[in-house]
Protein backbone atom coordinates (compact mmCIF):
# COMPACT_ATOMS: atom_id res chain seq x y z
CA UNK A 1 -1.61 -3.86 -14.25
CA UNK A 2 0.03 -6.83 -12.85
CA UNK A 3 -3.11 -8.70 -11.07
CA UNK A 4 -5.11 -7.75 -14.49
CA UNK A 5 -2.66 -9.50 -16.92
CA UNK A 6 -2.30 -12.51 -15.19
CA UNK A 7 -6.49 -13.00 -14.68
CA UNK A 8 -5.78 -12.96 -18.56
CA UNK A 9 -2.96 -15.54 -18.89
CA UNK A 10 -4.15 -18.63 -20.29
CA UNK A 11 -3.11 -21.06 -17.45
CA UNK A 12 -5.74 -18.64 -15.16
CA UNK A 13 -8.65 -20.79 -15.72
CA UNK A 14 -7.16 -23.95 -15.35
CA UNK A 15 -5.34 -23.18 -12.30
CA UNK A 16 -8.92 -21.74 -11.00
CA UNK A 17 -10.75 -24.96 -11.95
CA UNK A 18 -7.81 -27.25 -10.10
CA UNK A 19 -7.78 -25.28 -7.14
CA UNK A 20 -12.14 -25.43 -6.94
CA UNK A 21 -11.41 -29.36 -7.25
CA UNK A 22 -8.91 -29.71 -4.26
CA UNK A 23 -11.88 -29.57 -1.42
CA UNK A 24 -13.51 -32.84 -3.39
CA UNK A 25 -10.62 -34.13 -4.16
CA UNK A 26 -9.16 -34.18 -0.11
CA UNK A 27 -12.86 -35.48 0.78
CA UNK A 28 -12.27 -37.80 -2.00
CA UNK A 29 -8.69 -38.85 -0.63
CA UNK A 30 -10.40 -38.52 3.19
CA UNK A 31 -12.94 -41.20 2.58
CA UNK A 32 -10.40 -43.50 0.69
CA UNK A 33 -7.73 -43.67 3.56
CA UNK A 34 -10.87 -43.80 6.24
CA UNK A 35 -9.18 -40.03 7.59
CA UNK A 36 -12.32 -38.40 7.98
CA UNK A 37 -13.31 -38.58 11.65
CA UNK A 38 -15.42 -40.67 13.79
CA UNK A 39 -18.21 -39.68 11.84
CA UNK A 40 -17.22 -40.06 8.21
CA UNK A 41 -20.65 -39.54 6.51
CA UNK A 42 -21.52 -36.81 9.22
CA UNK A 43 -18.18 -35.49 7.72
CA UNK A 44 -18.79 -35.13 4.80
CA UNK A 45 -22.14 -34.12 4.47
CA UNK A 46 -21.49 -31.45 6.44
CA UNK A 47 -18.05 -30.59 4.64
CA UNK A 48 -20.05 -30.36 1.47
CA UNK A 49 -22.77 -28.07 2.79
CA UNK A 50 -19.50 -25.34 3.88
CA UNK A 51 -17.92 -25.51 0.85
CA UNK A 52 -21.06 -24.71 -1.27
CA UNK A 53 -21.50 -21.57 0.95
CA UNK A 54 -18.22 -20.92 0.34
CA UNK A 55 -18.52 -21.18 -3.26
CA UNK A 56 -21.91 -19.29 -3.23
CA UNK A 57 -19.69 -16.54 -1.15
CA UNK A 58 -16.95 -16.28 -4.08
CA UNK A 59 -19.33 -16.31 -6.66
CA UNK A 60 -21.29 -13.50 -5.58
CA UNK A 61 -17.67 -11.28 -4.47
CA UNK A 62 -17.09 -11.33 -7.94
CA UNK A 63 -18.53 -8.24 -9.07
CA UNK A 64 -18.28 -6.21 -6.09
CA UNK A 65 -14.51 -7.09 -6.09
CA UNK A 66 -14.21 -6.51 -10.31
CA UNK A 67 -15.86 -3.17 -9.71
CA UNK A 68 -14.30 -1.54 -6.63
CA UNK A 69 -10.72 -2.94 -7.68
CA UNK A 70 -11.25 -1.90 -11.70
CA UNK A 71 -10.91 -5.93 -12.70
CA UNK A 72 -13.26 -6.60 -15.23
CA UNK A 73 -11.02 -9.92 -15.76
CA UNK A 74 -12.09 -11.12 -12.99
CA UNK A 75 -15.46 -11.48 -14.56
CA UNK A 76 -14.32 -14.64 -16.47
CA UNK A 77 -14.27 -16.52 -13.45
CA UNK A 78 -17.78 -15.78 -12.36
CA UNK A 79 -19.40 -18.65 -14.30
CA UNK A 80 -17.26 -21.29 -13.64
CA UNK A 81 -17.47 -20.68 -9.61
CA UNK A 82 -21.09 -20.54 -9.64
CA UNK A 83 -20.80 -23.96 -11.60
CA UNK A 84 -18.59 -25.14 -8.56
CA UNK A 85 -21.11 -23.87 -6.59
CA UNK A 86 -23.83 -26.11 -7.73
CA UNK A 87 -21.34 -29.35 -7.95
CA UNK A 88 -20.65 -28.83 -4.10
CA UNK A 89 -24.55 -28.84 -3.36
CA UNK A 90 -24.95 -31.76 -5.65
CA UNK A 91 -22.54 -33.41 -3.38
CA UNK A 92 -24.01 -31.98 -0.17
CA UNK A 93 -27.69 -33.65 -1.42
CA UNK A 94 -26.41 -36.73 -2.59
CA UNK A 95 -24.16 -37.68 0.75
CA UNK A 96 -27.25 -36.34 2.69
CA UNK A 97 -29.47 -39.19 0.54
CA UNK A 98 -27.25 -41.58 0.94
CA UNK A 99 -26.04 -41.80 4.06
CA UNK A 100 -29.06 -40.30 6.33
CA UNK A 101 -32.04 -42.22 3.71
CA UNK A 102 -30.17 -45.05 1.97
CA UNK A 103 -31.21 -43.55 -1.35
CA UNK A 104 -35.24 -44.16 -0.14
CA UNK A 105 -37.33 -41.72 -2.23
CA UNK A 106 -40.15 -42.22 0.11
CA UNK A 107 -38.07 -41.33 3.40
CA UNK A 108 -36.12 -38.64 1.66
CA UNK A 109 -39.84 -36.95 0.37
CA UNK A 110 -41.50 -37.60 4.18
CA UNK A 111 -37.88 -35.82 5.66
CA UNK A 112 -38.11 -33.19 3.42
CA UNK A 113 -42.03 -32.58 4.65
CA UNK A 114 -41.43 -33.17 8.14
CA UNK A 115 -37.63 -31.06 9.15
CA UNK A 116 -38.43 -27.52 7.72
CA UNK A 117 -34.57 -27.18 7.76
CA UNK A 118 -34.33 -29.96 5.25
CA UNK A 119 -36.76 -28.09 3.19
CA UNK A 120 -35.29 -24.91 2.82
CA UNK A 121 -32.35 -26.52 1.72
CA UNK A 122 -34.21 -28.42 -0.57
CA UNK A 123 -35.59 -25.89 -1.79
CA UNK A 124 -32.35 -23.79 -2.21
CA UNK A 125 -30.95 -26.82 -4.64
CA UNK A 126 -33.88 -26.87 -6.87
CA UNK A 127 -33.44 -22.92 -6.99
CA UNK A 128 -30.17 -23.09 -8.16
CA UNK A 129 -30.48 -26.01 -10.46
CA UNK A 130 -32.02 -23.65 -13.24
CA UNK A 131 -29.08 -21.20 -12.52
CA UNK A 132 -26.96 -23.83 -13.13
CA UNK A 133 -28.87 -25.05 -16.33
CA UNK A 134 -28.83 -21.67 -18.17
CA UNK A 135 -25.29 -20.38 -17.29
CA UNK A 136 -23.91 -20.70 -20.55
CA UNK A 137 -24.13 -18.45 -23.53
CA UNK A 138 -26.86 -20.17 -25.67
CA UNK A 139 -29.28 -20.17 -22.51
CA UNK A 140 -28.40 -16.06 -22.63
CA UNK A 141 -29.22 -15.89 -26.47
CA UNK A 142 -32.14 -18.18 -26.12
CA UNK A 143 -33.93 -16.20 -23.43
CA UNK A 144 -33.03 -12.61 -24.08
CA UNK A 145 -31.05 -10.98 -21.69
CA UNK A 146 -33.76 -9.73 -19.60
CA UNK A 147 -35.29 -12.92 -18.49
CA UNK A 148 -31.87 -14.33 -17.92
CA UNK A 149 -30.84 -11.64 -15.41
CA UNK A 150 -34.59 -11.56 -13.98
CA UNK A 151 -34.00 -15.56 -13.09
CA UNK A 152 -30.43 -15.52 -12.22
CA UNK A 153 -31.44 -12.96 -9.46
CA UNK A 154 -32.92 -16.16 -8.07
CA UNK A 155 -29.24 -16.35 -6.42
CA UNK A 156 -30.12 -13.67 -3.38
CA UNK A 157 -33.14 -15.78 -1.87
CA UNK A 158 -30.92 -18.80 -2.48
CA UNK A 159 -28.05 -17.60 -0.24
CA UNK A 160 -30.91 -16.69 2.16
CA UNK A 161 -31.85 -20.31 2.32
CA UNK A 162 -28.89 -21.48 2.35
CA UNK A 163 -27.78 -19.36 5.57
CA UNK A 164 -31.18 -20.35 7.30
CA UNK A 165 -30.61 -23.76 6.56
CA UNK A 166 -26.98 -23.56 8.00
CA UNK A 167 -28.54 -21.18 10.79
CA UNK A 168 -31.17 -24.09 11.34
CA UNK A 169 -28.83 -26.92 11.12
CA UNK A 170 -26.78 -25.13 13.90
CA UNK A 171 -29.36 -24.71 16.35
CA UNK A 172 -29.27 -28.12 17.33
CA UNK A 173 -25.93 -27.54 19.26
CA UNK A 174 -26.52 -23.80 19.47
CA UNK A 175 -23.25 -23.32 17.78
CA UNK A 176 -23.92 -20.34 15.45
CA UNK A 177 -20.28 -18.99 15.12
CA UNK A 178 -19.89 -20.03 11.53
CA UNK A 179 -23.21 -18.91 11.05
CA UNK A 180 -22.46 -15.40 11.79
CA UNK A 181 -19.58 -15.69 9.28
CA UNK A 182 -21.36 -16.17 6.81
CA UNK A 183 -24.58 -14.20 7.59
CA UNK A 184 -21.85 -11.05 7.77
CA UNK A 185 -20.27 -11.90 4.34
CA UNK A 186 -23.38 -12.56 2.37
CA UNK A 187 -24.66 -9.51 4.06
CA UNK A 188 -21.90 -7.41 2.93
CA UNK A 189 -22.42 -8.75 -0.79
CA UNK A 190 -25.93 -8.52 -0.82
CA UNK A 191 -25.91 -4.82 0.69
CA UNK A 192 -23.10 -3.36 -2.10
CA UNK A 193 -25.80 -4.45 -4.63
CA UNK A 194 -28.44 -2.70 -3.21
CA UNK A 195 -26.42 0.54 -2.96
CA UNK A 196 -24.97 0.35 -6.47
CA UNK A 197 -29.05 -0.10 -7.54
CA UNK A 198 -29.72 2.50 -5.41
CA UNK A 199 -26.88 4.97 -6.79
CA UNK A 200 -27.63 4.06 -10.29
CA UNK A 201 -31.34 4.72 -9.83
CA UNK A 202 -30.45 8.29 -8.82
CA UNK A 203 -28.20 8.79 -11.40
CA UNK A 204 -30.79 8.01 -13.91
CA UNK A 205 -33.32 10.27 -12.49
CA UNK A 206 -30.20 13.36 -12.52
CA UNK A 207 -29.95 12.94 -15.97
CA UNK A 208 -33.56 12.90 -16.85
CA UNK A 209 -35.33 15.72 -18.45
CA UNK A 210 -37.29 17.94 -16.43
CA UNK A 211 -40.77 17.56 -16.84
CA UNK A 212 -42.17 20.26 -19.60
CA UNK A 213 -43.91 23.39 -18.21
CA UNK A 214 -46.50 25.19 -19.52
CA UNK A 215 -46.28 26.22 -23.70
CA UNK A 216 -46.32 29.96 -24.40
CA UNK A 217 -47.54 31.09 -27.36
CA UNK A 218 -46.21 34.63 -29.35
CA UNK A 219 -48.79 37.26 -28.65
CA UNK A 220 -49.52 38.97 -31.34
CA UNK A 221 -50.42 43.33 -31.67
């Protein structure tokens, strides 16, 4: 298969790991040549906070995408957009420090307290920064399988927070378009899991043994 090969081909990561950089690097480029609006650090604060949820979105299509189109290639990939991921809310926390608390630990602590929208998404990042942490295969070996999957399934509450704190942010100028978008996707995601649990769960229990019935015993005359 075509597509399968060339997820294989050794220029596939790279060319992945470039393409996850262009959003920054146009930000980047954006702020340099002062092309970013009338608003820059509105801009990109806000630019940031899409493309993590965009990120979050491709990470988590992955493995309903590897499994429905018979690409377990694609499952190479799955790591390094998560990573991408995380760097984009990095980005979306710092600009938000910087440019709407001046890097003030005190304001940025009594903001967090006082917008709940600001705490969700706070709460989101520290979420995923243990994801993030324990991604690579030492973290796997280190914890045992189990516990890793148990906290890596920390990522379906994060996208949660992270569309109320979109959904939130929105409400402000009762624009909830993109919202929706992304409510839908996630939603799509997030319900293929539950019906591949669901379907393996009653696989399990068709192949189970019946529960034993009564012993008989010869009789003898």
């Amino acid at each position: 298969m075509q597509i399968a090969r060339a997820l294989l081909h050794p220029a596939a990561k790279p060319l992945v790991f470039v393409a996850s950089l262009l959003p920054f690097a146009w930000l980047f480029y954006g702020a340099l040549t002062d092309n970013l609006g009338a608003n820059p650090a509105e801009y990109l604060s806000r630019a940031t906070g899409d493309w993590t949820l965009r990120f979050l979105c491709l990470t988590l299509a992955v493995t309903p995408v590897r499994v429905e189109a018979k690409l377990p290639t694609l499952q190479r990939f799955r790591r390094m957009l998560g990573l991408f991921t995380y760097f984009y809310v990095v980005l979306h926390f710092l600009a938000y420090s910087w440019f709407d608390q001046g890097f003030d630990l005190g304001d940025i602590g009594k903001d967090i307290a006082k917008r709940p929208f600001i705490l969700v998404g706070f709460t989101a990042f520290l979420l995923l920064s243990p994801l993030a942490a324990t991604s690579f295969n030492r973290a796997v070996k280190a914890m045992g399988a189990k516990r890793w999957q148990a906290l890596h399934r920390l990522v379906y509450p994060i996208a949660g927070l992270g569309i109320l704190h979109f959904f939130w942010m929105r409400a402000a100028k009762n624009n909830f378009a993109e919202v929706a978008v992304y409510a839908a996707i996630l939603a799509v995601l997030l319900g293929w899991r539950v019906r591949e649990a669901l379907r393996k769960r009653q696989a399990r229990a068709a192949v189970s043994p019946s529960a034993p019935g009564p012993r008989s015993f010869p009789v003898r005359e």
